[in-house]
Protein backbone atom coordinates (compact mmCIF):
# COMPACT_ATOMS: atom_id res chain seq x y z
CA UNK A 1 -4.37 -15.80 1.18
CA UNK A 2 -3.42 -15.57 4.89
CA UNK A 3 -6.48 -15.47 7.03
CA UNK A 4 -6.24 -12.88 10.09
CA UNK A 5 -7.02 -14.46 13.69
CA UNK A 6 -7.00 -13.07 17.52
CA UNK A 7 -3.64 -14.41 18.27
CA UNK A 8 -1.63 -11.87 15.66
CA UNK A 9 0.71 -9.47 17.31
CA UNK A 10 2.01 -6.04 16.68
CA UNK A 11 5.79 -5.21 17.95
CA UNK A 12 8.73 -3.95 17.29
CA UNK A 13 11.83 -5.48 17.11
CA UNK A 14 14.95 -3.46 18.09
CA UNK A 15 17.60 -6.25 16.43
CA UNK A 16 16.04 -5.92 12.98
CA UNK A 17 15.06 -2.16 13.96
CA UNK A 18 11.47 -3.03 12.20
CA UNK A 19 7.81 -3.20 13.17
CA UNK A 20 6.78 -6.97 12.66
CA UNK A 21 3.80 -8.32 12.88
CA UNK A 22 3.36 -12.45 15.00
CA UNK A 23 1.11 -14.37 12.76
CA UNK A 24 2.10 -17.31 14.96
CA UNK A 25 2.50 -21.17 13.82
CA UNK A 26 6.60 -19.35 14.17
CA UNK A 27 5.22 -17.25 10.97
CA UNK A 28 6.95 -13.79 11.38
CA UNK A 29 5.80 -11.02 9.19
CA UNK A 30 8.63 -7.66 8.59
CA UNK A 31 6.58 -4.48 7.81
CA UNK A 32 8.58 -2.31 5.33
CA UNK A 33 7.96 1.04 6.95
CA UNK A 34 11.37 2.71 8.00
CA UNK A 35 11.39 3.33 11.64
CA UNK A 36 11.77 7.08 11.05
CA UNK A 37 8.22 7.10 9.60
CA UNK A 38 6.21 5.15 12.70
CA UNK A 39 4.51 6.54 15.22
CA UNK A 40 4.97 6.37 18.85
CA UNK A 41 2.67 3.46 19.46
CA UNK A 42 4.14 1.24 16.74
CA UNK A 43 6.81 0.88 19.13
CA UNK A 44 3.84 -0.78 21.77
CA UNK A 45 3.45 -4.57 21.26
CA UNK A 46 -0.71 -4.44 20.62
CA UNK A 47 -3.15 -7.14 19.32
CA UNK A 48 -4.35 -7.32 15.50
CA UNK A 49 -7.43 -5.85 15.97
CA UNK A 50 -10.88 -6.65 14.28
CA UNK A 51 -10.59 -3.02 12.79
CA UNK A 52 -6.94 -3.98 11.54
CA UNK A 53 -8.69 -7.45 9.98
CA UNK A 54 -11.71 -5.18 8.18
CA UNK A 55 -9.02 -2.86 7.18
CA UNK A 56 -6.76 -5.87 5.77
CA UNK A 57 -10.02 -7.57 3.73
CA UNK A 58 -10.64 -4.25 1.84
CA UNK A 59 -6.88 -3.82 0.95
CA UNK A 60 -6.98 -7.52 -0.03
CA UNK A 61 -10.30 -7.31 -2.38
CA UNK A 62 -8.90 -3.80 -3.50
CA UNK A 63 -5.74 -5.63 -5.00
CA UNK A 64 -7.41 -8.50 -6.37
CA UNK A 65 -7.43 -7.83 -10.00
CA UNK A 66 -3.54 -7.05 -10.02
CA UNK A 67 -0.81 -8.38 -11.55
CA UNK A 68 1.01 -9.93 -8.17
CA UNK A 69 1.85 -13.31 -7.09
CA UNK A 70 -0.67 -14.48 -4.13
CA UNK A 71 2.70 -14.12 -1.74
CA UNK A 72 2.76 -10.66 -3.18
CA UNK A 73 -0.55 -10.01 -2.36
CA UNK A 74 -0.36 -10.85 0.88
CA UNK A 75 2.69 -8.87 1.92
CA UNK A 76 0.87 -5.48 -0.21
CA UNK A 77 -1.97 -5.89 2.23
CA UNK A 78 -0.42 -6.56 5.42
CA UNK A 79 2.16 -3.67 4.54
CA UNK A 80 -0.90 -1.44 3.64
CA UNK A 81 -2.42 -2.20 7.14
CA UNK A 82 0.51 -1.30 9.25
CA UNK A 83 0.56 1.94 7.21
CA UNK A 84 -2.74 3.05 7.88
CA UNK A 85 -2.37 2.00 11.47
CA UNK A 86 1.36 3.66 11.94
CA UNK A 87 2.75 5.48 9.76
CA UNK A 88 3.61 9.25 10.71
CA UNK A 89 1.39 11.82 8.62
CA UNK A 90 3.75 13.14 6.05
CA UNK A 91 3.94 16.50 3.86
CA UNK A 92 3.05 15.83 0.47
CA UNK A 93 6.44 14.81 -2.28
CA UNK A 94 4.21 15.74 -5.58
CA UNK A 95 6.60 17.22 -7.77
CA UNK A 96 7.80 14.02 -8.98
CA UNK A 97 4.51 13.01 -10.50
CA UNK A 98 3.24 14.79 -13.53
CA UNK A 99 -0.49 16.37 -12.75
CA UNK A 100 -3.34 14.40 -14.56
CA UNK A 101 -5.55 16.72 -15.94
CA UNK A 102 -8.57 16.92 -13.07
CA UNK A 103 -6.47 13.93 -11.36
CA UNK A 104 -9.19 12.23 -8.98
CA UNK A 105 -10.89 11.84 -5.22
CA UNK A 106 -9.17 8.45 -3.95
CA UNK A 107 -10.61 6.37 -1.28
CA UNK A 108 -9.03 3.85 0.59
CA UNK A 109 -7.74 0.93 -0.63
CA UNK A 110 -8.29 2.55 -4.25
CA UNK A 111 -5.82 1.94 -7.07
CA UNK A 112 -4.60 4.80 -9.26
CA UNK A 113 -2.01 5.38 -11.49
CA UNK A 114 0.80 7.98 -10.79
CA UNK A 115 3.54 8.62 -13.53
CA UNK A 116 6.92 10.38 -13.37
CA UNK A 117 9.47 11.64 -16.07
CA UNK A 118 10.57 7.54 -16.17
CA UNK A 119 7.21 5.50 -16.42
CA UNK A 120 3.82 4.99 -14.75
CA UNK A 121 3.14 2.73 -12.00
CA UNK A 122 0.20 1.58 -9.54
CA UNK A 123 -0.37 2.56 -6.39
CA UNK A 124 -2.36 1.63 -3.46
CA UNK A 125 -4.00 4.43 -1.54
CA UNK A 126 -3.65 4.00 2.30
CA UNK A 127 -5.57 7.12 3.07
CA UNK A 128 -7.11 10.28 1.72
CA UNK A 129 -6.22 13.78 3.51
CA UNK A 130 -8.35 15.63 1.61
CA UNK A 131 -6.12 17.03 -1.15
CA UNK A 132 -3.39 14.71 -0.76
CA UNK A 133 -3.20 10.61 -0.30
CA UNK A 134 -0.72 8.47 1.16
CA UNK A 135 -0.10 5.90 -1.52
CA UNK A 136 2.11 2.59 -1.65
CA UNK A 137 4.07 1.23 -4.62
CA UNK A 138 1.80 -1.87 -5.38
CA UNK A 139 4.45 -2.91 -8.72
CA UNK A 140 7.31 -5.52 -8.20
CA UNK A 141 9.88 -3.29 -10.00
CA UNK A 142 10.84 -0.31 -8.64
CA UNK A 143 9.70 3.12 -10.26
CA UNK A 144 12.21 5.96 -10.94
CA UNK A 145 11.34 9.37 -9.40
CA UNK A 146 14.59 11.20 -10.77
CA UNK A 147 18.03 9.91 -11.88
CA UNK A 148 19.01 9.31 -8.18
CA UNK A 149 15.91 8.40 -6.07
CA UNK A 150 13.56 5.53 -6.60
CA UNK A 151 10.76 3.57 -4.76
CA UNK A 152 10.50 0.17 -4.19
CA UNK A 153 7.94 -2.38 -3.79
CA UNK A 154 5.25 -1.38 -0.80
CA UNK A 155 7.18 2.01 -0.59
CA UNK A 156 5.19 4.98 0.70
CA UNK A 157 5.13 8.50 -0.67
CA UNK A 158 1.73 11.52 0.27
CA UNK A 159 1.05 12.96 -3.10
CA UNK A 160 -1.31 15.59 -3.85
CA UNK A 161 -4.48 14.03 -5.41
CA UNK A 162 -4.02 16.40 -9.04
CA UNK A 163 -1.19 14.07 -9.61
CA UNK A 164 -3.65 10.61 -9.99
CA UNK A 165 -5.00 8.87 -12.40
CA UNK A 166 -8.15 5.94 -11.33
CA UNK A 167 -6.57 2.78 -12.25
CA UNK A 168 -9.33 0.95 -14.48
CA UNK A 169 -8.66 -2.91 -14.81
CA UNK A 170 -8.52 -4.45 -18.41
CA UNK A 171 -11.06 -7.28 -18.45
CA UNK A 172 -11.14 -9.36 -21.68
CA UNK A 173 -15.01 -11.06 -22.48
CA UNK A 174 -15.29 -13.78 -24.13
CA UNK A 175 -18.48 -14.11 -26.20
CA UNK A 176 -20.14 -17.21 -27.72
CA UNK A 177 -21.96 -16.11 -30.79
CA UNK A 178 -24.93 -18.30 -30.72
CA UNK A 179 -27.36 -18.59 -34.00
């Protein structure tokens, strides 16, 4: 897993129209947030900070347990980073999720479960509103939200927090009868 140092870089590049982030040694990361959906300073070349690198090490133990490649991993966490740090505050898309019951109170870098008409998928949560969370896809294949629209890897969508299920992860334990 990519270890964050003083020398990474925040800016935007206007030929790929895309916030990227310098991890130097000519390592070039490409955030997936659409430029329509940064704010003002994402367009600012800035330092990774230390709060950025605290922010990145809870997203990375958060997504531990899943079911990504350590590539994978890597890119979830450094796109989860640039989303807390830029991305605009959005108006909640909920009605594509089916409501869970009591659904839950997500904290950061939490992993729940949000399902539509088509399937279930995980999501990280990037931050929690209050009654709403901005989530990210954290699943390799894309999830269907109706027969026209769906979300792809590292994708963000606000949903309200009715709509969530915690994401528990299925341990197996082995046991050694003894005796």
């Amino acid at each position: 897993m990519l270890k964050p140092n003083n020398s990474w870089t925040w800016y935007y590049d206007s030929k790929h129209d895309s916030l990227m982030l310098d991890l130097g040694d000519d390592m070039i990361f490409r955030v997936s947030i659409p430029p329509k959906h940064l704010i003002t300073s994402a367009y600012d070349r800035t330092d990774f900070t230390v709060d950025d690198a605290s922010v990145f090490q809870t997203f990375v133990e958060s997504i531990a347990g899943l079911d990504l490649s350590e590539p994978r991993k890597a890119e979830l966490a450094l796109n989860a980073v640039a989303a807390s740090r830029f991305h605009k505050p959005m108006m909640p898309k909920s009605w594509f999720f089916h409501t869970q019951g009591e659904g839950c109170e997500p904290q950061e870098a939490d992993i729940v479960t949000l399902e539509t008409d088509a399937g279930m998928a995980k999501f990280l949560v990037i931050e929690n509103s209050g009654c709403a969370s901005l989530c990210m896809l954290a699943e390799t294949s894309s999830l269907a939200l109706t027969s026209t629209k769906s979300m792809a890897f590292c994708d963000t969508i606000k949903v309200m927090n009715d709509r969530m299920q915690a994401y528990v992860v299925e341990s197996s334990v082995n046991l050694a009868l003894v005796g």
